[in-house]
N, C-alpha and C. Protein backbone atom coordinates (compact mmCIF):
# COMPACT_ATOMS: atom_id res chain seq x y z
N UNK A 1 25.52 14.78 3.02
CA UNK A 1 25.10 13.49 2.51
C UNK A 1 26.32 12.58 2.40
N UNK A 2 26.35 11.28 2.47
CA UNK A 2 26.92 10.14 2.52
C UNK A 2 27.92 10.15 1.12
N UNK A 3 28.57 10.14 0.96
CA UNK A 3 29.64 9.49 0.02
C UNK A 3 30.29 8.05 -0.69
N UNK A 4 30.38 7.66 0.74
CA UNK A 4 31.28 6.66 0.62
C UNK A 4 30.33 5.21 0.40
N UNK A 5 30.35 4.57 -0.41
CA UNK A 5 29.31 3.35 -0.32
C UNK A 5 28.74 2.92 0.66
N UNK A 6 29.96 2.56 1.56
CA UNK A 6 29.39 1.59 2.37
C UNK A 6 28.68 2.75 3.72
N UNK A 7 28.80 4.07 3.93
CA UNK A 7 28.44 5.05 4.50
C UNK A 7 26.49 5.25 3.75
N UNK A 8 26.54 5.02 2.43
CA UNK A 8 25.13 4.79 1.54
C UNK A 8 24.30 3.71 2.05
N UNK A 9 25.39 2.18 2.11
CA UNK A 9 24.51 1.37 2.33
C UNK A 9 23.73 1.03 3.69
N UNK A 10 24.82 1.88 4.92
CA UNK A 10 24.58 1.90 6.30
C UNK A 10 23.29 2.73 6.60
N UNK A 11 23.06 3.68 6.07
CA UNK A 11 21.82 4.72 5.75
C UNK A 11 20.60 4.20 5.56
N UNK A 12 20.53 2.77 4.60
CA UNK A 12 19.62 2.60 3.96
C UNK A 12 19.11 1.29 4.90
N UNK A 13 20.18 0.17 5.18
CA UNK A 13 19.92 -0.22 6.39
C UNK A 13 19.38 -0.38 7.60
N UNK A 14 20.17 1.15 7.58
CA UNK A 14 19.40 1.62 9.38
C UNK A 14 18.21 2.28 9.33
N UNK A 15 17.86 2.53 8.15
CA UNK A 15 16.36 3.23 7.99
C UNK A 15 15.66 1.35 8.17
N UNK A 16 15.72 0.84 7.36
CA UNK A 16 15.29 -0.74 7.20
C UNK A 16 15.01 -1.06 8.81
N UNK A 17 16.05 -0.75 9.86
CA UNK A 17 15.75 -1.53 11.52
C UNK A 17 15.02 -0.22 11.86
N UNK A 18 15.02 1.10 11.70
CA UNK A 18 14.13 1.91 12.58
C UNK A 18 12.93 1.37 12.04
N UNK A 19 12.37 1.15 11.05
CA UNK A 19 10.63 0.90 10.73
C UNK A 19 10.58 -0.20 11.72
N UNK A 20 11.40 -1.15 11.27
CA UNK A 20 11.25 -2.57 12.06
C UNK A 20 11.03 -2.45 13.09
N UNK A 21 11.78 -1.84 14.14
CA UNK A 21 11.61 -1.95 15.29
C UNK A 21 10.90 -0.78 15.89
N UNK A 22 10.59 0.09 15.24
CA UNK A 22 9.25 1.10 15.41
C UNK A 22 7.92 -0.01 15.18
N UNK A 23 8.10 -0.70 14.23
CA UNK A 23 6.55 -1.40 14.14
C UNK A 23 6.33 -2.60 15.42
N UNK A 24 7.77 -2.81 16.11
CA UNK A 24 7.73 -3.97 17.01
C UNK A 24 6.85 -2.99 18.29
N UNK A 25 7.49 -1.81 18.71
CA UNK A 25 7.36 -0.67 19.83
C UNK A 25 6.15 -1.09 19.82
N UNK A 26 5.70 -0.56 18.52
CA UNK A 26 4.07 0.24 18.01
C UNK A 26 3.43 -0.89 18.48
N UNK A 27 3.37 -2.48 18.23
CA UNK A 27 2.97 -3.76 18.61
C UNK A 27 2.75 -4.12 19.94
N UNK A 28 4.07 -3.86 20.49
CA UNK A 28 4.24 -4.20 22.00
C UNK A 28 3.16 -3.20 22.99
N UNK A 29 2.82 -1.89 22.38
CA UNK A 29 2.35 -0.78 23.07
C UNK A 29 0.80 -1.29 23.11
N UNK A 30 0.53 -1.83 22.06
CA UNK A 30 -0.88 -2.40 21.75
C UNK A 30 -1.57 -3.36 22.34
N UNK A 31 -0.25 -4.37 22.72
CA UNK A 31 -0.84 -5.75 23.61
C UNK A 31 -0.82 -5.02 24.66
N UNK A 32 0.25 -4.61 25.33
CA UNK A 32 0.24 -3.87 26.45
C UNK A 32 -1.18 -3.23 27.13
N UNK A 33 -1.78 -1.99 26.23
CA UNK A 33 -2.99 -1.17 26.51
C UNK A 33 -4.07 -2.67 26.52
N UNK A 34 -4.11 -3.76 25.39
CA UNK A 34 -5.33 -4.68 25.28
C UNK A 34 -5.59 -5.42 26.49
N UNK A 35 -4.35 -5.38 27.44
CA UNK A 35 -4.79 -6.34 28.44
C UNK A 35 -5.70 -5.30 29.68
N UNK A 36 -4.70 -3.90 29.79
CA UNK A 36 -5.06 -2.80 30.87
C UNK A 36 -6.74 -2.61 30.36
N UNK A 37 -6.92 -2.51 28.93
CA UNK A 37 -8.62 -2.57 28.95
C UNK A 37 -9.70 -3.48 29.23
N UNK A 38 -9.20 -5.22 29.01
CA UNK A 38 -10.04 -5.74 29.76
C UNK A 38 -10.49 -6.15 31.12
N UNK A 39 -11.39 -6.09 31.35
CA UNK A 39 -11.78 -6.85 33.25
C UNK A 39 -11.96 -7.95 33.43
N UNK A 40 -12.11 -9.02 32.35
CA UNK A 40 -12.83 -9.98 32.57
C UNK A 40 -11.35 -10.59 32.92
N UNK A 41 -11.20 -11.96 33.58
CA UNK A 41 -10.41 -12.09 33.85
C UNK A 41 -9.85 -13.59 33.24
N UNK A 42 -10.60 -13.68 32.58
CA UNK A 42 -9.90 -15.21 31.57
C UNK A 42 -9.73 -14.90 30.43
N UNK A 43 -10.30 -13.70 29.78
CA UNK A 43 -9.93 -12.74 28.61
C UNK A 43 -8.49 -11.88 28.86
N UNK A 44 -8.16 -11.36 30.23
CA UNK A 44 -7.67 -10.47 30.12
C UNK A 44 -5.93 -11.39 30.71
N UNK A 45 -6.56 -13.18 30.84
CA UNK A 45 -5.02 -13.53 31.01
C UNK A 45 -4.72 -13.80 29.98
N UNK A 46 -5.49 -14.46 29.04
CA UNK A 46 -5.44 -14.57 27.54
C UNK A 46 -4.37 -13.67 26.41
N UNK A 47 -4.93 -12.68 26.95
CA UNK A 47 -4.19 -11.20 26.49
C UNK A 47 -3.05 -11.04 27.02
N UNK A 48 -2.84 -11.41 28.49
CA UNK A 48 -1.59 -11.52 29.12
C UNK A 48 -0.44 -12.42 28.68
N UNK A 49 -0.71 -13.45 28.45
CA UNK A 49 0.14 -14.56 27.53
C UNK A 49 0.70 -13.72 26.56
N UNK A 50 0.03 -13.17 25.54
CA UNK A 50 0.26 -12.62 24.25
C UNK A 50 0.93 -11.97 24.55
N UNK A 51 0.91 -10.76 24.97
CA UNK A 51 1.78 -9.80 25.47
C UNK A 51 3.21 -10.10 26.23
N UNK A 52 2.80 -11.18 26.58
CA UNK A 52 4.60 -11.63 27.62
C UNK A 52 4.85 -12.06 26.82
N UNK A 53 4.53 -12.74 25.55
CA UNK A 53 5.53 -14.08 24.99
C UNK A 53 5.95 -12.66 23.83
N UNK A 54 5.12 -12.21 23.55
CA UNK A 54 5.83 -10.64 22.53
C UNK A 54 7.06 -10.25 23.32
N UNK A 55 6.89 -9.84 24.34
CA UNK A 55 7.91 -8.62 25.34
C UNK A 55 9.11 -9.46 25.05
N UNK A 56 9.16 -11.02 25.26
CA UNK A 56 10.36 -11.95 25.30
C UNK A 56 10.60 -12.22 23.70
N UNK A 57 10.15 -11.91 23.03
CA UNK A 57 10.49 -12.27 21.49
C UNK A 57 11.28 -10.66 21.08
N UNK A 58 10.73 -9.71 21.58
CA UNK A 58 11.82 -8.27 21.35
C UNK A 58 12.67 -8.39 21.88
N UNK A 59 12.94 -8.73 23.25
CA UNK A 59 14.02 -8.94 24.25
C UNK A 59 14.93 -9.68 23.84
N UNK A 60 14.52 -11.22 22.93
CA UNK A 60 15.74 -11.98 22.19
C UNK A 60 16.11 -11.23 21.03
N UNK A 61 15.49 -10.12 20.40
CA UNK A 61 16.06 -9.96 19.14
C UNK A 61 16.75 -8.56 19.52
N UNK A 62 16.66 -8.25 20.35
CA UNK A 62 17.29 -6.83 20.80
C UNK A 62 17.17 -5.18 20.64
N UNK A 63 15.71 -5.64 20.85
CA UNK A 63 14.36 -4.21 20.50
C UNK A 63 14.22 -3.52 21.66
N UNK A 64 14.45 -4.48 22.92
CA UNK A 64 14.30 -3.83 24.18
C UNK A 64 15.21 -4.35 25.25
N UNK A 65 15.13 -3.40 25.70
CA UNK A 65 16.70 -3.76 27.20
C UNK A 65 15.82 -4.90 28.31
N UNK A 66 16.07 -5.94 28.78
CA UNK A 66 15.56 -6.48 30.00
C UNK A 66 14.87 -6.14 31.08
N UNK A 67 16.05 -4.96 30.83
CA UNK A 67 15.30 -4.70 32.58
C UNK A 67 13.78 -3.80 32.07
N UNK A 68 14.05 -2.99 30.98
CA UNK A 68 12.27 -2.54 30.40
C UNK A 68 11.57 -3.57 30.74
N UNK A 69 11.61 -4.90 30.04
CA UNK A 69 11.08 -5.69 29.50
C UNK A 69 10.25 -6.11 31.08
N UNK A 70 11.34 -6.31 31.86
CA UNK A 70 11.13 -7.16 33.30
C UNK A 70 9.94 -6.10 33.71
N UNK A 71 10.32 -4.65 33.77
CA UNK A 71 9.26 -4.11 34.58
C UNK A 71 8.11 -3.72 33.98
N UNK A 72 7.59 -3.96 32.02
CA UNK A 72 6.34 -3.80 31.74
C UNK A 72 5.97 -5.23 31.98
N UNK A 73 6.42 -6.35 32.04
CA UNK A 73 6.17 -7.47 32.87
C UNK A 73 5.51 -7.50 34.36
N UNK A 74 5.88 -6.83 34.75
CA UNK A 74 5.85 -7.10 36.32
C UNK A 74 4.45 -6.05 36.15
N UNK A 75 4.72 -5.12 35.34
CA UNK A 75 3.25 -4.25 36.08
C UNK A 75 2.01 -5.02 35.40
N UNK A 76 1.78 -5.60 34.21
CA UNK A 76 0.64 -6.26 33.80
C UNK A 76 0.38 -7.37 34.69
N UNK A 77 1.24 -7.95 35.21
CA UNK A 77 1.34 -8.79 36.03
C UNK A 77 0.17 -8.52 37.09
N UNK A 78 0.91 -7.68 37.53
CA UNK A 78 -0.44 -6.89 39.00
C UNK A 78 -1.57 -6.75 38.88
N UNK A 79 -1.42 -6.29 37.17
CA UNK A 79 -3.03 -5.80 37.18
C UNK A 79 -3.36 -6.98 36.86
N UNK A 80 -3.17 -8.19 36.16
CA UNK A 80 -3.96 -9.48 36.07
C UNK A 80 -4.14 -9.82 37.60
N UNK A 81 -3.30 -10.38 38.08
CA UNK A 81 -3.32 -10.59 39.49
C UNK A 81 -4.14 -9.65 40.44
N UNK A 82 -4.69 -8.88 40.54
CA UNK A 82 -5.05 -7.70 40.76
C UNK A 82 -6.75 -8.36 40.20
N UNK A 83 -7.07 -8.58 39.19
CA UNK A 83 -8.12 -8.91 38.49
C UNK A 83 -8.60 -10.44 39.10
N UNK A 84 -7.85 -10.99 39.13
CA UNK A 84 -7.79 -12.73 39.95
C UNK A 84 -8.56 -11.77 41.58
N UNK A 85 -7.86 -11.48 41.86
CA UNK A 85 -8.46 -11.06 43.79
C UNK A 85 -9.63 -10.41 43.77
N UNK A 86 -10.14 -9.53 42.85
CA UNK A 86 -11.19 -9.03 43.15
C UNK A 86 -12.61 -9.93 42.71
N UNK A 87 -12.30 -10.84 42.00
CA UNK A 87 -13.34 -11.68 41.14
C UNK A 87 -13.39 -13.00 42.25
């Protein structure tokens, strides 16, 4: 166990950013799946918005690396786009 104060206060801290940014993950994972479940396709760009403007709000605060960011981007992408061609 920790000793030194500021070794105490770093502990208590870094517990403080794991929830945080466990609850951002947990968030991002959610828009993510909401768009892959709908078909409709003015619902499911709807959902798409949400989800990109999230991915870029973790990405500025430094929850997720870019290049993640770029490629769960790029694959919802398809599947909206993907949803546009068949309709």
């Amino acid at each position: 166990m920790a000793t030194h104060q500021s070794a105490k206060k770093r502990i208590r801290s870094s517990e403080k950013r794991r929830v945080r940014n466990q609850a951002a993950r947990s968030e991002l994972n959610t828009l993510i799946k909401k768009v892959y479940s709908l078909e409709d396709k003015e619902k499911a760009e709807a959902a798409y918005k949400e989800a990109v403007s999230f991915i870029d709000k973790t990405v500025g605060k430094g929850r997720l690396h870019k290049n993640t960011a770029a490629r769960k981007k790029s694959a919802i992408t398809k599947y909206v786009n993907k949803l546009n061609a068949e309709k």
